[in-house]
C-alpha atoms as a PDB file:
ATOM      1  CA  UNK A   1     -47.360 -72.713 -12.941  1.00  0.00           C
ATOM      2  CA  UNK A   2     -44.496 -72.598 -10.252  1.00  0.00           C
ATOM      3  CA  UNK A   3     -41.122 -71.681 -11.766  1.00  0.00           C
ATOM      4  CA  UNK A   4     -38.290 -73.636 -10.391  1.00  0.00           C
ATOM      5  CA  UNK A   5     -35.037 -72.508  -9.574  1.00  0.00           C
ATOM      6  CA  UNK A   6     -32.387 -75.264  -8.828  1.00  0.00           C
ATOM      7  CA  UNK A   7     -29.430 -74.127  -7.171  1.00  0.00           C
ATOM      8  CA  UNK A   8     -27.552 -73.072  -4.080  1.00  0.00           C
ATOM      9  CA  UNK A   9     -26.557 -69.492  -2.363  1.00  0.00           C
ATOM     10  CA  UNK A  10     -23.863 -68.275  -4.820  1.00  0.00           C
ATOM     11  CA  UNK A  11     -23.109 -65.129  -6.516  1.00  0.00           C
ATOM     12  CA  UNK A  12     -23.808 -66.637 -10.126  1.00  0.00           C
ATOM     13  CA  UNK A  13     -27.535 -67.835  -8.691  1.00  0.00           C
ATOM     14  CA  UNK A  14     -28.058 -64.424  -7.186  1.00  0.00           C
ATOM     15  CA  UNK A  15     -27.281 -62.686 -10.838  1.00  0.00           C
ATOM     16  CA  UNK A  16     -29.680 -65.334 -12.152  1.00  0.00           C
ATOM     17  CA  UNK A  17     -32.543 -64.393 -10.057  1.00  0.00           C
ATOM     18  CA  UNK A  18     -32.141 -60.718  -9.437  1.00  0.00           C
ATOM     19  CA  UNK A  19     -34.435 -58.876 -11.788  1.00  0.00           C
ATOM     20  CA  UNK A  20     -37.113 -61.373 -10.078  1.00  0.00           C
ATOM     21  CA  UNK A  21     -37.359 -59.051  -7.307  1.00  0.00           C
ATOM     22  CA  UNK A  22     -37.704 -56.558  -9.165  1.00  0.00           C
ATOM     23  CA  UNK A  23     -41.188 -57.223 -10.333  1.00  0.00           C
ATOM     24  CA  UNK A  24     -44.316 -57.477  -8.542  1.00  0.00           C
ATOM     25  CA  UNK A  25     -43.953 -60.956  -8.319  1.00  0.00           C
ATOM     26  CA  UNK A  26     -44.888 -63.159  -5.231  1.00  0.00           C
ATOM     27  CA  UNK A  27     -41.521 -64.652  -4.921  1.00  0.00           C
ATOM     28  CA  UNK A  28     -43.291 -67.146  -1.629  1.00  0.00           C
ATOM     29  CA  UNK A  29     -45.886 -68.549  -3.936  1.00  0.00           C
ATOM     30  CA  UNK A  30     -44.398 -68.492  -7.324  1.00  0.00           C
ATOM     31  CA  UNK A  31     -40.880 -69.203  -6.895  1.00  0.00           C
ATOM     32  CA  UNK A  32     -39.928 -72.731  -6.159  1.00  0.00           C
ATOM     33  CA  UNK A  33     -36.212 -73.040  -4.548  1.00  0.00           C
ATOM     34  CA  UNK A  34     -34.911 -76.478  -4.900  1.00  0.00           C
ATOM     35  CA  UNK A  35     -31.576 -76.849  -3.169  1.00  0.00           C
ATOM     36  CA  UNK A  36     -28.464 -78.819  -5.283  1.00  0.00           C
ATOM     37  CA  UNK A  37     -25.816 -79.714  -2.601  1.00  0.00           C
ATOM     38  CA  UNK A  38     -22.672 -78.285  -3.809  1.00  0.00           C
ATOM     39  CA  UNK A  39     -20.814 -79.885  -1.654  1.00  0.00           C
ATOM     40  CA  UNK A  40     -22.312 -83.244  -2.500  1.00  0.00           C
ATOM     41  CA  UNK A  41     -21.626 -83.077  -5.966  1.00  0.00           C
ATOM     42  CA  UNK A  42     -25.467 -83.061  -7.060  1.00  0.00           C
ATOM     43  CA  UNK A  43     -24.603 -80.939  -9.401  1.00  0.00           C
ATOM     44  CA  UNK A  44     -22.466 -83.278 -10.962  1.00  0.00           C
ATOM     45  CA  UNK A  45     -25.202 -86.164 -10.904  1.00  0.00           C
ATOM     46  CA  UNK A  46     -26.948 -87.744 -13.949  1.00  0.00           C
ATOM     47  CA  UNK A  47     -30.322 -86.447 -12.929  1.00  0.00           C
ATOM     48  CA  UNK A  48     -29.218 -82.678 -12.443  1.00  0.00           C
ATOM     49  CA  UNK A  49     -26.959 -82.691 -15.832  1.00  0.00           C
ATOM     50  CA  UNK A  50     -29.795 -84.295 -17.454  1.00  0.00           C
ATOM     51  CA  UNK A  51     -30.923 -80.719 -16.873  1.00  0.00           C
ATOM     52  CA  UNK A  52     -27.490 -78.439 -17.027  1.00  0.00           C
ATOM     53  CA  UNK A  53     -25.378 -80.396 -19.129  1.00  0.00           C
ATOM     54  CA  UNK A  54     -22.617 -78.651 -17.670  1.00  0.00           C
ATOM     55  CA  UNK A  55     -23.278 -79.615 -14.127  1.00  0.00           C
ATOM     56  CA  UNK A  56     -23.377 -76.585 -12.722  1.00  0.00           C
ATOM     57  CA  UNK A  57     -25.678 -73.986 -11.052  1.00  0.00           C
ATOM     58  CA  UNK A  58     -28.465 -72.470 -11.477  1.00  0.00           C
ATOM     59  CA  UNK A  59     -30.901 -73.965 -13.321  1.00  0.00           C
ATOM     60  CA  UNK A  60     -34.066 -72.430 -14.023  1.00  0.00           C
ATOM     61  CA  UNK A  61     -37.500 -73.922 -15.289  1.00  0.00           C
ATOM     62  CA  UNK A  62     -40.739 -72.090 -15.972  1.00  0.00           C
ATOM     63  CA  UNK A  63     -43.126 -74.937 -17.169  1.00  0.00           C
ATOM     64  CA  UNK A  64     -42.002 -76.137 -20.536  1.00  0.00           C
ATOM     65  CA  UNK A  65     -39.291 -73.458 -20.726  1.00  0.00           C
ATOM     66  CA  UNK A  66     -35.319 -74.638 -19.002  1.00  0.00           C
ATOM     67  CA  UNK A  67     -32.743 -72.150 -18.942  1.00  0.00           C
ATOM     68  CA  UNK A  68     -29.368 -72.870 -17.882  1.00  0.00           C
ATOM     69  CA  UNK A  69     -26.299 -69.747 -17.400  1.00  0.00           C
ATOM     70  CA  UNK A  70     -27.453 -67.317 -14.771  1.00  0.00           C
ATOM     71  CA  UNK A  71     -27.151 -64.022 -17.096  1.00  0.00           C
ATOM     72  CA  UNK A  72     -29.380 -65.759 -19.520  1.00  0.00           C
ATOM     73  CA  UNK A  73     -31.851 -67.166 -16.789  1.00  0.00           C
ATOM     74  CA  UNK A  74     -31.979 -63.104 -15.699  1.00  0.00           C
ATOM     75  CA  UNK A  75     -32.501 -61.921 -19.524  1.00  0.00           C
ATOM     76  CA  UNK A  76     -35.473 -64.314 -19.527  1.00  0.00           C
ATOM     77  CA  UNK A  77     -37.002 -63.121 -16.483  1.00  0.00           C
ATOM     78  CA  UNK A  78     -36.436 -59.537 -18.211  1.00  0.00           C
ATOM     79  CA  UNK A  79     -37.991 -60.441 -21.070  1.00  0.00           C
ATOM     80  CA  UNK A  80     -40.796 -62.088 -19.551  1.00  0.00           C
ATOM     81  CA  UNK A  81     -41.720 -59.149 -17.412  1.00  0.00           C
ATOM     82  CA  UNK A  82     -41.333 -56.445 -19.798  1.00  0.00           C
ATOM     83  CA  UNK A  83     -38.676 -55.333 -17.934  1.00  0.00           C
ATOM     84  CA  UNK A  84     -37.650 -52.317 -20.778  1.00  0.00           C
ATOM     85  CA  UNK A  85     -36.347 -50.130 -18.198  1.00  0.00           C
ATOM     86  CA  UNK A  86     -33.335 -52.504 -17.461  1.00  0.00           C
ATOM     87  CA  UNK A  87     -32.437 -52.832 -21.212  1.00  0.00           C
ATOM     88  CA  UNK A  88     -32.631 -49.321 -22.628  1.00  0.00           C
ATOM     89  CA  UNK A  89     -35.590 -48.501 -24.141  1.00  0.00           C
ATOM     90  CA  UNK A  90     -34.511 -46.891 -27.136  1.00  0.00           C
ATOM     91  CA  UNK A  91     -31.752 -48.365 -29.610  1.00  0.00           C
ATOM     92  CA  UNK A  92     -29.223 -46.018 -28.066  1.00  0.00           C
ATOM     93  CA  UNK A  93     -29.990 -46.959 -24.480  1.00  0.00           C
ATOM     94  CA  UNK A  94     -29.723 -50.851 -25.101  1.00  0.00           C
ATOM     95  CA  UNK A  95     -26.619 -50.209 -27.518  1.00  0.00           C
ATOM     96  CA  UNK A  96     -25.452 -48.896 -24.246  1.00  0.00           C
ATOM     97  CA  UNK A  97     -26.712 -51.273 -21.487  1.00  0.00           C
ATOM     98  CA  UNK A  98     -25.065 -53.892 -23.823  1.00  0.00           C
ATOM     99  CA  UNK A  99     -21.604 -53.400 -24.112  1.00  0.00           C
ATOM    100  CA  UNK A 100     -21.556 -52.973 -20.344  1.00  0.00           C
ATOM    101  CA  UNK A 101     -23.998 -55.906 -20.055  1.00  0.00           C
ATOM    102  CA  UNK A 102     -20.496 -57.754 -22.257  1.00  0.00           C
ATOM    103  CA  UNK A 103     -18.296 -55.586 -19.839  1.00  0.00           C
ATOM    104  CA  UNK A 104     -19.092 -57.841 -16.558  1.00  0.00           C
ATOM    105  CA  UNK A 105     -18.912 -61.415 -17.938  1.00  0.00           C
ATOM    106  CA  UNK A 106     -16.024 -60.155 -20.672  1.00  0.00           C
ATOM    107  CA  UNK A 107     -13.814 -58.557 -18.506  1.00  0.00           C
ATOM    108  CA  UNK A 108     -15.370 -57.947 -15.019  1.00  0.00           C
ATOM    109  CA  UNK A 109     -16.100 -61.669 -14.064  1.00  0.00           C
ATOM    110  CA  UNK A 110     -12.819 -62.504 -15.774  1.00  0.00           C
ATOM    111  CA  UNK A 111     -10.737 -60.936 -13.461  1.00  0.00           C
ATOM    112  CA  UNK A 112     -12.605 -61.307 -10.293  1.00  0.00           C
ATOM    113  CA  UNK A 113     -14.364 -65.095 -10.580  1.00  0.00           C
ATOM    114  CA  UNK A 114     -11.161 -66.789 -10.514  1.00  0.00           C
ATOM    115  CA  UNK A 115      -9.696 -64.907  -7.421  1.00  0.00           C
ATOM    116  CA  UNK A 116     -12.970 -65.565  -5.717  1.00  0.00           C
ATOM    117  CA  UNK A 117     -13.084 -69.489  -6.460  1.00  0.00           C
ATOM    118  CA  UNK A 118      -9.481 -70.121  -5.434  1.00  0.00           C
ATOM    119  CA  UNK A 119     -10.167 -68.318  -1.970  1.00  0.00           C
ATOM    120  CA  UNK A 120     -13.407 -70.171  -1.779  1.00  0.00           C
ATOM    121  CA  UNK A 121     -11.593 -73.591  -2.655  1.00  0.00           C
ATOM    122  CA  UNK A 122      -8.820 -73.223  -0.532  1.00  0.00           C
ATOM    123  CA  UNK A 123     -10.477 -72.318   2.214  1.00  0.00           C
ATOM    124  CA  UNK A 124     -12.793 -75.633   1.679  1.00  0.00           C
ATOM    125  CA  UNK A 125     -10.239 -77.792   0.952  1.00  0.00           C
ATOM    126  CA  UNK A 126      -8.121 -76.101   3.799  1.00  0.00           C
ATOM    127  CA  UNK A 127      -5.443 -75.586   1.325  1.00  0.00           C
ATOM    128  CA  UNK A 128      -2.829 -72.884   0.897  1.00  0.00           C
ATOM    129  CA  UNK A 129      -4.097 -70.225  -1.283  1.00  0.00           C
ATOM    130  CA  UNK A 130      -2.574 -69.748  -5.244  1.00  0.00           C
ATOM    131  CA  UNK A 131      -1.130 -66.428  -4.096  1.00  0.00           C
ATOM    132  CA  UNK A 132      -0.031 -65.782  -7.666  1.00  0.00           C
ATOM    133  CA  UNK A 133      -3.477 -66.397  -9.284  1.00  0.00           C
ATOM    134  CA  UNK A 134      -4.786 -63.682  -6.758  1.00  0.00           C
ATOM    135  CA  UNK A 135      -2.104 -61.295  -7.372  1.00  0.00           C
ATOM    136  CA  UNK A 136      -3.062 -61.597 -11.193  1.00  0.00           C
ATOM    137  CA  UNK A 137      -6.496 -61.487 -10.250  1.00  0.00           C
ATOM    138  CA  UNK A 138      -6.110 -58.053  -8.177  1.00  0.00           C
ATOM    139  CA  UNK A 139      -3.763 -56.485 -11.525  1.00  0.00           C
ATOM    140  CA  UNK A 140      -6.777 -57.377 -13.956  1.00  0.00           C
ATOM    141  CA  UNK A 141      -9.275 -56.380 -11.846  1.00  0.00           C
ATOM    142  CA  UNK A 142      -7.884 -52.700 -10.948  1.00  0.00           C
ATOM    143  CA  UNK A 143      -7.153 -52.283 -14.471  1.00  0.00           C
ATOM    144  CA  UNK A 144     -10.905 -52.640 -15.331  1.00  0.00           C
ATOM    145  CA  UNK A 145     -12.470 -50.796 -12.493  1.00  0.00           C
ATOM    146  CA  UNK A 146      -9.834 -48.028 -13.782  1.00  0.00           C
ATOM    147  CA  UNK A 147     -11.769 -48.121 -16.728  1.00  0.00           C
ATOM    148  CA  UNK A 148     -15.256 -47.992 -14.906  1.00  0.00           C
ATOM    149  CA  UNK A 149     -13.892 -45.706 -12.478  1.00  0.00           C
ATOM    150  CA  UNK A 150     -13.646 -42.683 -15.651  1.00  0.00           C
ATOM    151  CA  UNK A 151     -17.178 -44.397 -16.981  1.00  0.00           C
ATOM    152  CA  UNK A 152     -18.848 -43.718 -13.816  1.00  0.00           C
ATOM    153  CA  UNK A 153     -17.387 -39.930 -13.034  1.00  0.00           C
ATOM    154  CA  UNK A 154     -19.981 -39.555 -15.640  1.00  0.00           C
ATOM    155  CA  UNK A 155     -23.263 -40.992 -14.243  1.00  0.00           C
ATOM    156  CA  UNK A 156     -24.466 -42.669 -11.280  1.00  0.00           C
ATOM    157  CA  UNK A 157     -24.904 -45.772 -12.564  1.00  0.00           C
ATOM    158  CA  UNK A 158     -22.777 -48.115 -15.232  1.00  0.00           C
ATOM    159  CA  UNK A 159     -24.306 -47.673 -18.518  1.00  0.00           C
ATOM    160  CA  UNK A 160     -27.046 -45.013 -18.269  1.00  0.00           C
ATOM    161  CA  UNK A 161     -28.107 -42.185 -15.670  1.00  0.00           C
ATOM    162  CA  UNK A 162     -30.521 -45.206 -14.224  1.00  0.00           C
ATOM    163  CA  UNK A 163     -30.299 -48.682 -12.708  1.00  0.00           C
ATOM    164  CA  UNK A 164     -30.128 -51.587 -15.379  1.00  0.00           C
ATOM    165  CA  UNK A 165     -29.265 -55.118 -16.068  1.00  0.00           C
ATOM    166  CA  UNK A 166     -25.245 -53.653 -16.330  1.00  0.00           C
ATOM    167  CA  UNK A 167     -25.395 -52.928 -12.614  1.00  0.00           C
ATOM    168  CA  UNK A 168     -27.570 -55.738 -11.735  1.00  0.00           C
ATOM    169  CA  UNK A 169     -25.163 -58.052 -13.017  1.00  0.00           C
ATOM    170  CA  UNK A 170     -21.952 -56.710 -11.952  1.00  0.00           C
ATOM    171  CA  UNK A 171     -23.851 -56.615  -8.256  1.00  0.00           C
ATOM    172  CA  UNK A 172     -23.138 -60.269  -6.430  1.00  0.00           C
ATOM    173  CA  UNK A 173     -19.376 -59.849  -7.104  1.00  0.00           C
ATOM    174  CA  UNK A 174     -18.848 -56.097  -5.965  1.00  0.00           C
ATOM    175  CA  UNK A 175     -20.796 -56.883  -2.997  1.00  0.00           C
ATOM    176  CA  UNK A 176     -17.761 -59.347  -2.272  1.00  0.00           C
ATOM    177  CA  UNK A 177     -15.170 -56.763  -2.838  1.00  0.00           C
ATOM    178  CA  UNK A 178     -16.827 -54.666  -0.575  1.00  0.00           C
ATOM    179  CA  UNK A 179     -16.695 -57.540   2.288  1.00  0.00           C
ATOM    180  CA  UNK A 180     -13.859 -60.076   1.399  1.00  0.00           C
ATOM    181  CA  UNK A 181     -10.257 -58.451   3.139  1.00  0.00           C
ATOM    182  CA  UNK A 182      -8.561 -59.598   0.020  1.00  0.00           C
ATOM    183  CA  UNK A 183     -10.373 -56.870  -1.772  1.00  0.00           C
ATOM    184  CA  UNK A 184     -10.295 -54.255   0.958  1.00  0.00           C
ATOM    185  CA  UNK A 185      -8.166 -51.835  -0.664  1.00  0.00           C
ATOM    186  CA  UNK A 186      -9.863 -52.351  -4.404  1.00  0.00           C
ATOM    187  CA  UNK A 187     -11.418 -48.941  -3.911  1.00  0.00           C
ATOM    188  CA  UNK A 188      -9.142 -46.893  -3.372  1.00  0.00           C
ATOM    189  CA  UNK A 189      -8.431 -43.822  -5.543  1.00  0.00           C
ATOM    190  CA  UNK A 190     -11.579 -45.075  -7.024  1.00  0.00           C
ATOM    191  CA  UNK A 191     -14.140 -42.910  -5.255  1.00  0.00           C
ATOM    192  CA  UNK A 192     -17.022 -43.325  -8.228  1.00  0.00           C
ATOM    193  CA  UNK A 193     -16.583 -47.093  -8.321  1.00  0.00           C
ATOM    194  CA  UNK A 194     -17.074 -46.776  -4.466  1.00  0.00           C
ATOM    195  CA  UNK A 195     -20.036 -44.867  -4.529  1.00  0.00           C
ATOM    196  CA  UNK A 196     -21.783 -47.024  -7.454  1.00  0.00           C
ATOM    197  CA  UNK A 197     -21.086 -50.357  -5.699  1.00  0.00           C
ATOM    198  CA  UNK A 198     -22.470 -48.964  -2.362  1.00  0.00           C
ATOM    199  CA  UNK A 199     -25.907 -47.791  -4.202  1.00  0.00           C
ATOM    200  CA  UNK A 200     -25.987 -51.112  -6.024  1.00  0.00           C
ATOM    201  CA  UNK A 201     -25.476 -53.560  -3.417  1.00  0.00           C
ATOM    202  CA  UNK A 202     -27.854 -51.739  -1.028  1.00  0.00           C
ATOM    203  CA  UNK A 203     -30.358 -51.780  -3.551  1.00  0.00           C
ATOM    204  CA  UNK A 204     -33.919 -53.860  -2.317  1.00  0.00           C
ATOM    205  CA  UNK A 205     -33.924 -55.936  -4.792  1.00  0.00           C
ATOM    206  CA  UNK A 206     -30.593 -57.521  -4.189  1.00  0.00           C
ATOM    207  CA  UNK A 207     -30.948 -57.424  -0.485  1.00  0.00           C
ATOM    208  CA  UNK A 208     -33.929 -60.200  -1.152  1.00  0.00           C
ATOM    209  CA  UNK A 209     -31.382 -61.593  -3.175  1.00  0.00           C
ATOM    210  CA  UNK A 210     -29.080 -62.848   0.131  1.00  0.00           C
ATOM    211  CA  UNK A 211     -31.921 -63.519   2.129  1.00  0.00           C
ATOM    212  CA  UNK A 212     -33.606 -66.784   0.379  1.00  0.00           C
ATOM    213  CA  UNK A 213     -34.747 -68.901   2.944  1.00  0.00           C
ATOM    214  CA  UNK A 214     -32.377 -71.626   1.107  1.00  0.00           C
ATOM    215  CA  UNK A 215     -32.888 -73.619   4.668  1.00  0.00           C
ATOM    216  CA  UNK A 216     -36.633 -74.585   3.739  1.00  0.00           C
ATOM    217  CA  UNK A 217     -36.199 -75.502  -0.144  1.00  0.00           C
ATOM    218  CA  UNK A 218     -37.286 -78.727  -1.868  1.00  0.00           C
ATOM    219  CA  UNK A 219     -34.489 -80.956  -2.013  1.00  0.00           C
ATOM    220  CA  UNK A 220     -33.105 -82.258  -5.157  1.00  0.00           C
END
């Protein structure tokens, strides 16, 4: 059976669907994309909350299974898959993968989500942008990748010497710190932080991640 994902092309949805494309998986056949207009408030319908009582994206379905919140929609895909390589594979390892796994929503997301929905906001609603909540933002935020910044002087990647679900997550929002001129300066001094998010957000797998043909999915 077809799993379903019901959503639209933002960072939380690529998260979601991420270790997807890491499998062997063929995405074209098995992978149905069914677009929720953002801007039209589907998300915010009956029929879609009927789904994600929260009315928000993604929403995943594999036959009798629903899953709503991206990170666990990307767990599931992980577990489904086998995937023991991007959870540590020995009590140590996921111990490890873990707390860094708790690291992005806990304190990475928390600093950078809200900077990135105010400029996205503003710039919809053609608004003047809460230059104190990005300020704030920008303190949090360097004060964590301080803290990543010493983790990673240590290995190449977040929470082992190997590519797991800690970098995978952390991935859709470093990739707009590397674009987004708010965030140009976020790296420096921060050379390791640099390096990681360059090998992360190069890496194939999120690549496929930005290029969803979103154009051709099913409508809601």
């Amino acid at each position: 059976m077809v799993m379903k994902l019901y959503a639209a092309p933002t960072p939380n949805v690529q998260r979601a669907i991420l270790p997807l494309f890491l499998t062997n998986v063929d995405t074209e056949k098995e992978l149905e994309l069914v677009s929720i207009s953002l801007m039209g408030k589907q998300q915010q319908s009956p029929n879609f909350k009927a789904k994600q009582p929260f009315g928000v994206v993604p929403y995943f379905e594999d036959g009798d299974i629903g899953i709503f919140e991206s990170r666990a929609i990307a767990k599931y895909i992980v577990d489904k898959y086998e995937m023991t390589e991007l959870v540590g594979k020995t009590l140590k390892e996921r111990a490890a993968v873990n707390q860094w796994v708790e690291s992005e929503s806990q304190n990475f997301h928390a600093a950078v989500g809200p900077v990135n929905k105010e400029l996205f906001i503003s710039r919809i609603m053609k608004k003047p942008v809460d230059e104190k909540l990005v300020a704030a933002g920008l303190e949090s935020l360097g004060k964590v990748l301080d803290v990543y910044e010493a983790q990673l002087s240590k290995s190449k990647f977040l929470a082992l010497d190997t590519y797991t679900l800690a970098d995978a997550f952390h991935t859709p929002y470093l990739e707009k710190l590397r674009t987004m001129d708010t965030f140009k300066n976020i790296f420096d001094n921060r050379p390791h932080v640099k390096a990681w998010a360059d090998t992360i957000c190069t890496h194939p797998a999120f690549i496929k991640t930005t290029q969803m043909n979103w154009d051709s999915a099913t409508p809601f």
